[in-house]
Protein backbone atom coordinates (compact mmCIF):
# COMPACT_ATOMS: atom_id res chain seq x y z
CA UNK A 1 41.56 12.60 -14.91
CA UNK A 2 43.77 13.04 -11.50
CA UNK A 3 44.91 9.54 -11.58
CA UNK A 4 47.28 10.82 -14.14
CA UNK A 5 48.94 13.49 -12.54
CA UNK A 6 51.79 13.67 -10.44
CA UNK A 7 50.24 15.23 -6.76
CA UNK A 8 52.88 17.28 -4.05
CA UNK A 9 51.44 17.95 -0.60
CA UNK A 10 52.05 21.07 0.80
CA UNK A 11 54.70 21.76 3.33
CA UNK A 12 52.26 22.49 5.92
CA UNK A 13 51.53 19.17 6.60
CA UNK A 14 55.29 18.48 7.84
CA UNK A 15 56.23 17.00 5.57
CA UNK A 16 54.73 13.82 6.46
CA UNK A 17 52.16 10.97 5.03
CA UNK A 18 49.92 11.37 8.58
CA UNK A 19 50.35 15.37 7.90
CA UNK A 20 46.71 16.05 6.41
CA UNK A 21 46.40 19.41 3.56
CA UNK A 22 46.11 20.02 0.53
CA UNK A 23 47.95 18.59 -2.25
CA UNK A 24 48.57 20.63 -5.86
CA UNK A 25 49.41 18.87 -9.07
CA UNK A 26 50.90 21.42 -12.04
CA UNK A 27 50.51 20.73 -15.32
CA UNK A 28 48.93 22.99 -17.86
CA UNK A 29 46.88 23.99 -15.00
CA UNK A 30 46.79 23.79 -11.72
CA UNK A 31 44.72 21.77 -9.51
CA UNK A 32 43.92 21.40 -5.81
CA UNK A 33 42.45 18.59 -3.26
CA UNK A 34 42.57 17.39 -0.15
CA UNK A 35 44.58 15.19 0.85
CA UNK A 36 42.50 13.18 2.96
CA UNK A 37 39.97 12.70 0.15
CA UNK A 38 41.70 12.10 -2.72
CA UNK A 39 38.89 11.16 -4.38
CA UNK A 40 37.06 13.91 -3.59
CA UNK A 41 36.56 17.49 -5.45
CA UNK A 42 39.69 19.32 -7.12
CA UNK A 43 39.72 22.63 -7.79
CA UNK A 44 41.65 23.48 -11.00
CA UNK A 45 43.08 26.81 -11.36
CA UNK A 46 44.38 28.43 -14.82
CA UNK A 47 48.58 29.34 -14.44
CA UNK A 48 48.21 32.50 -14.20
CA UNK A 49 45.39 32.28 -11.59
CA UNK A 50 47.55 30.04 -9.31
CA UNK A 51 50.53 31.94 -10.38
CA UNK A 52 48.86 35.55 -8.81
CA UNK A 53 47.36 33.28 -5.73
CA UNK A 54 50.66 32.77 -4.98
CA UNK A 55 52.15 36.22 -6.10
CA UNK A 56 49.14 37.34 -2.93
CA UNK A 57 50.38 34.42 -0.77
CA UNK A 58 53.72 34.46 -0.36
């Protein structure tokens, strides 16, 4: 299921592979982990969920 999908961490881990967030793949949804436990629990978010998360976020 989320070996298939392309994963971006978030720019709060600066940018580099030691930084340790989240990471968010976007496809017809959107999903969430950690980036320390990729194999862990992802959270998966319609589009226009994440879309009004980050409408609240930024």
């Amino acid at each position: 299921m989320t070996e298939d999908r392309v994963w971006r961490k978030s720019s709060y881990s600066n940018g580099t592979p030691e930084g340790d967030c989240v990471e968010v793949s976007l496809a017809q949804d959107a999903r969430v982990r950690d980036s320390k436990n990729q194999a862990g629990e992802v959270l998966t978010f319609s589009t226009s969920a994440w879309r009004a998360f980050l409408d609240k976020a930024l």
